[in-house]
Protein backbone atom coordinates (compact mmCIF):
# COMPACT_ATOMS: atom_id res chain seq x y z
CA UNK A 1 -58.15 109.25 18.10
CA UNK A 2 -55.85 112.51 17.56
CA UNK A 3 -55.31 115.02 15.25
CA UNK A 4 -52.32 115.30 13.02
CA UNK A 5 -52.32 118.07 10.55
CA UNK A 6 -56.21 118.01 10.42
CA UNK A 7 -56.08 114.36 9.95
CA UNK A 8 -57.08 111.61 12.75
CA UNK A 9 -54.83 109.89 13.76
CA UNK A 10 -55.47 106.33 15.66
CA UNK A 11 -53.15 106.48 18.87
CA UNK A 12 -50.54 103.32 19.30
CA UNK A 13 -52.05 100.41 20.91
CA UNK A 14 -49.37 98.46 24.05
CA UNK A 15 -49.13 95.57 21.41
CA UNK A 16 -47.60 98.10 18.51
CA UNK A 17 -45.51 99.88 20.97
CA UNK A 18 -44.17 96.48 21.95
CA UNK A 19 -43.14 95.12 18.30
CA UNK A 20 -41.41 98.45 17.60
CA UNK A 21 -39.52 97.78 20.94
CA UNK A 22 -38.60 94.04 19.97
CA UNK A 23 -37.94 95.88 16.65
CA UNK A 24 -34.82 97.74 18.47
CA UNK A 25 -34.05 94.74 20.14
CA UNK A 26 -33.23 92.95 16.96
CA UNK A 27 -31.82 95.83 15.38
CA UNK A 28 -29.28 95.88 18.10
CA UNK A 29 -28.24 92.34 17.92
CA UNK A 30 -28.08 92.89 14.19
CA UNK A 31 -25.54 95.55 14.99
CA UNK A 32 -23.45 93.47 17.43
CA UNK A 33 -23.22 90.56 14.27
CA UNK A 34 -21.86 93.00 11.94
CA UNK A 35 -19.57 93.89 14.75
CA UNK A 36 -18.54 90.02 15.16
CA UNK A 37 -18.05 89.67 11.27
CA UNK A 38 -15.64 92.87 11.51
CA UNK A 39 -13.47 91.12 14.08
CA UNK A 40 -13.30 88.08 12.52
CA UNK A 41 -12.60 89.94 9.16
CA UNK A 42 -9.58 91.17 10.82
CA UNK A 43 -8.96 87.92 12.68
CA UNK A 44 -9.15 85.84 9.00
CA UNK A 45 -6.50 88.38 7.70
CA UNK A 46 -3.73 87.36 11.14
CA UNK A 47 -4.29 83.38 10.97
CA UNK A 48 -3.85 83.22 7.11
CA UNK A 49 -0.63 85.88 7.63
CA UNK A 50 0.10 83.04 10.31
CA UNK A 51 -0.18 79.99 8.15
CA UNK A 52 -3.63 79.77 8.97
CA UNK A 53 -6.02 76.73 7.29
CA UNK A 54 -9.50 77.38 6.60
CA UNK A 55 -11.78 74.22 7.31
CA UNK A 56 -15.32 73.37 6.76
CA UNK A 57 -16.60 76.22 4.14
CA UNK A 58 -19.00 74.15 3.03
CA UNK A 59 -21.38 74.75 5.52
CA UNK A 60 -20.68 78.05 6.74
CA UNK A 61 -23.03 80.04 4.31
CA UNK A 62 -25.96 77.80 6.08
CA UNK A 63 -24.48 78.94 9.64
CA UNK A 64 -25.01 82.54 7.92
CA UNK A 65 -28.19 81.77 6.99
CA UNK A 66 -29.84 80.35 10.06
CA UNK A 67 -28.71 83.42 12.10
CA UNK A 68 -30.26 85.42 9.66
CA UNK A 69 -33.19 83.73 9.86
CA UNK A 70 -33.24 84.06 13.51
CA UNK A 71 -33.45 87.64 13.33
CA UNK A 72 -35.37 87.88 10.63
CA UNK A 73 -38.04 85.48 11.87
CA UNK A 74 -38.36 86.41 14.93
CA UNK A 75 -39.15 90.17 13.67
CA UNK A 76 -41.51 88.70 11.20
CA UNK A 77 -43.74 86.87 13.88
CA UNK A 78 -44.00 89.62 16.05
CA UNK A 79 -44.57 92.16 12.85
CA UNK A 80 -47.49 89.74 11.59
CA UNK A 81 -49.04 89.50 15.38
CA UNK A 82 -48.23 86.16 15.88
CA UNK A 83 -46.23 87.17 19.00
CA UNK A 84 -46.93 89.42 21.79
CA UNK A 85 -44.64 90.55 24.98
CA UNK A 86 -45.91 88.59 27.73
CA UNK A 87 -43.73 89.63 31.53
CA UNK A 88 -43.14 86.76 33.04
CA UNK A 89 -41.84 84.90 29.92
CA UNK A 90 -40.29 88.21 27.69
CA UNK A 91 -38.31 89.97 30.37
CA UNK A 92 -36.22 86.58 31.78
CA UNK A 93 -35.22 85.39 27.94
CA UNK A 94 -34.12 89.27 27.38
CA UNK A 95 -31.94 88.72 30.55
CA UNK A 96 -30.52 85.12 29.02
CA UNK A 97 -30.08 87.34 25.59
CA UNK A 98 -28.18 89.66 27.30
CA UNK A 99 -26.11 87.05 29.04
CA UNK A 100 -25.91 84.65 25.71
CA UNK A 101 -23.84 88.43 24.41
CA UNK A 102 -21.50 88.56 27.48
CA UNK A 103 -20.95 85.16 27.13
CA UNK A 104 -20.11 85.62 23.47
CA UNK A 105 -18.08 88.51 24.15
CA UNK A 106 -16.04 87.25 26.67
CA UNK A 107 -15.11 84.43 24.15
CA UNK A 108 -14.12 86.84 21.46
CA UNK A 109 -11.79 88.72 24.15
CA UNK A 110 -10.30 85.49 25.69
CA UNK A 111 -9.45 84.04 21.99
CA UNK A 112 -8.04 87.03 21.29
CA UNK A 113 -6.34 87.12 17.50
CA UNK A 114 -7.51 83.21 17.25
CA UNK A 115 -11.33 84.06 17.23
CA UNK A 116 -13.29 84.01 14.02
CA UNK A 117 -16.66 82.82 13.23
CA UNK A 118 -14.72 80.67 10.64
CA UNK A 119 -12.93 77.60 11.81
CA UNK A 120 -9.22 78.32 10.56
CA UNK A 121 -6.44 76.64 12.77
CA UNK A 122 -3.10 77.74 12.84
CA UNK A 123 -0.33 75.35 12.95
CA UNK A 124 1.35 74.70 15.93
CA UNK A 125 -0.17 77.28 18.62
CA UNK A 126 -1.49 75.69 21.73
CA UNK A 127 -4.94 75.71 23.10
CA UNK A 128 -6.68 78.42 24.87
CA UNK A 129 -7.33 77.73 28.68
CA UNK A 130 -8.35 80.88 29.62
CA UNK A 131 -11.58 82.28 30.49
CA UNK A 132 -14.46 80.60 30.13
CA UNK A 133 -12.50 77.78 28.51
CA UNK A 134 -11.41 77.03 31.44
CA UNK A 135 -14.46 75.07 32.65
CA UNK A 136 -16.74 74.97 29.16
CA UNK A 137 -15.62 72.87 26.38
CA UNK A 138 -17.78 75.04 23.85
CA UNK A 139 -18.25 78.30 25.98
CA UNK A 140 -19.50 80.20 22.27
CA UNK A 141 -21.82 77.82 21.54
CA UNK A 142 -23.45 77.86 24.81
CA UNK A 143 -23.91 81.03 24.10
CA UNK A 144 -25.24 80.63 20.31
CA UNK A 145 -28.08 77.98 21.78
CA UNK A 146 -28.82 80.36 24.66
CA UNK A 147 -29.74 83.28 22.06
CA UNK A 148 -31.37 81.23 20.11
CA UNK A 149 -34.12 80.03 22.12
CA UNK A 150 -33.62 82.92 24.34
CA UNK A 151 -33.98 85.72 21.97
CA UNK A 152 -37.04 84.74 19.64
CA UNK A 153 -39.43 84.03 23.44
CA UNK A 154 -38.76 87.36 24.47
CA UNK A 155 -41.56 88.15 22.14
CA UNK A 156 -43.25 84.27 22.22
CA UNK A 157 -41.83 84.16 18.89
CA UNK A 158 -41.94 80.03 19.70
CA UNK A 159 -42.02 78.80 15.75
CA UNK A 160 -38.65 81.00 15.05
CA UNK A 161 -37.13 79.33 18.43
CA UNK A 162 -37.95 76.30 18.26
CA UNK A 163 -37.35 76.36 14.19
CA UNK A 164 -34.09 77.82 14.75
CA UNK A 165 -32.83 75.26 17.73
CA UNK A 166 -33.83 72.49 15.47
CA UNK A 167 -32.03 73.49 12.37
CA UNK A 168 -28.79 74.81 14.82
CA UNK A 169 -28.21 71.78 16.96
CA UNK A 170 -27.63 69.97 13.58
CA UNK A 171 -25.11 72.66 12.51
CA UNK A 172 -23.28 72.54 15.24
CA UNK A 173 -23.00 68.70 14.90
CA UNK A 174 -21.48 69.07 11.57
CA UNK A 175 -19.49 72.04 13.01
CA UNK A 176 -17.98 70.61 16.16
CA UNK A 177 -17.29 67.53 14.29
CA UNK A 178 -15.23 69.78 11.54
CA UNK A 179 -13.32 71.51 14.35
CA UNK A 180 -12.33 68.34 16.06
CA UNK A 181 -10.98 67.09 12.61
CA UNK A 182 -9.14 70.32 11.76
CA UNK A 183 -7.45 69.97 15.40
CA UNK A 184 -6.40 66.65 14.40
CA UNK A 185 -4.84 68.06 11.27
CA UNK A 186 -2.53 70.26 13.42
CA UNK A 187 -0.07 67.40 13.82
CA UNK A 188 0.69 69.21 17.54
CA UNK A 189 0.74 66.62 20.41
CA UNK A 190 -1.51 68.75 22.41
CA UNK A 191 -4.06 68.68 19.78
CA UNK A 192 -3.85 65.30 19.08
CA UNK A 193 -4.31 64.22 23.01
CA UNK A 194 -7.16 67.18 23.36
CA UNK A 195 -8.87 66.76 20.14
CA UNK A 196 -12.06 66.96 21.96
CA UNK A 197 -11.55 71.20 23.02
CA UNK A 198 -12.44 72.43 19.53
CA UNK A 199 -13.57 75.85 19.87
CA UNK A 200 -10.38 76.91 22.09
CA UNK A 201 -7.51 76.12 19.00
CA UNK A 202 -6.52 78.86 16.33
CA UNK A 203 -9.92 80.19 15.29
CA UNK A 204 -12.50 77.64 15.70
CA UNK A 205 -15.87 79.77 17.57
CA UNK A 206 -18.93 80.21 16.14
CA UNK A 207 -20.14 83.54 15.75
């Protein structure tokens, strides 16, 4: 115990200090969404100045929602002591975290203007082969699954994970399956021939 202002105080325990940490963690990949959504604000504005067609808005508000609940359940099991830090587990899923964001990032920069967490296609521009499209069909969803297992276990938050996994491998049916039909819509040769490289067209990575 300590004093604060005449009052005792009971000191921090490791497992406190280590939810406030995981706390940051999340609060920092929070940050780095809103910072995705910005881009692709911007990026929404170019394709539809370009011609730009939006595609699949049905289900993007439940792509919005499962990320959400990524973060936010993950936070909640480790704020409810469901979840503890545990070395050998916590500190290689922060390093696939970290590398899931790279990933990401490098997707946003090799996309360029043509990356939004919508898919919106414009008309008549060729694929991107740059990158890591160059060798991954879906580099930003590699990335999406990676985090998403990744990211809840660096706290053992396994019910958010595995929760979260389940309910985004289904989305990402639905949304790869939109992407390769929007491609097809292009009525470009190359799209037609290489209708199975969604995710490298106008605008068609998840964020």
């Amino acid at each position: 115990m300590r004093r604060v202002r005449g009052k005792r105080v009971k000191p921090r325990s490791r497992a406190d200090r280590s939810v406030n940490r995981y706390g940051v963690l999340i609060g920092l990949v929070a940050v780095e969404r809103l910072a995705e959504l910005a881009v692709a604000r911007r990026n929404r504005a170019w394709a539809r100045r370009n011609g730009g067609v939006e595609h699949g808005r049905r289900h993007y508000p439940l792509i919005a929602a499962a990320h959400a609940g990524l973060l936010g359940g993950a936070l909640l099991e480790a704020r409810l002591g469901r979840s503890r830090f545990v070395p050998p587990l916590g500190w290689p899923m922060l390093a696939v975290t970290l590398s899931a964001q790279a990933l990401r990032w490098w997707c946003i920069a090799s996309l360029g203007k043509r990356w939004n967490t919508r898919v919106i296609v414009v008309p008549g521009m060729p694929l991107v082969e740059r990158g890591p499209y160059r060798r991954l069909r879906h580099p930003n969803y590699v990335a999406v699954v990676a985090e998403g297992v990744a990211l809840p276990l660096v706290h053992t938050a396994w019910r958010t994970s595995l929760l979260f996994t389940a309910a985004n491998l289904c989305l990402l049916r639905l949304r790869i399956r939109v992407e390769n039909e929007a491609l097809g819509h292009t009525g470009t040769a190359e799209t037609r021939t290489r209708q199975g490289s969604a995710g490298r067209s106008a605008a068609g990575a998840q964020g």
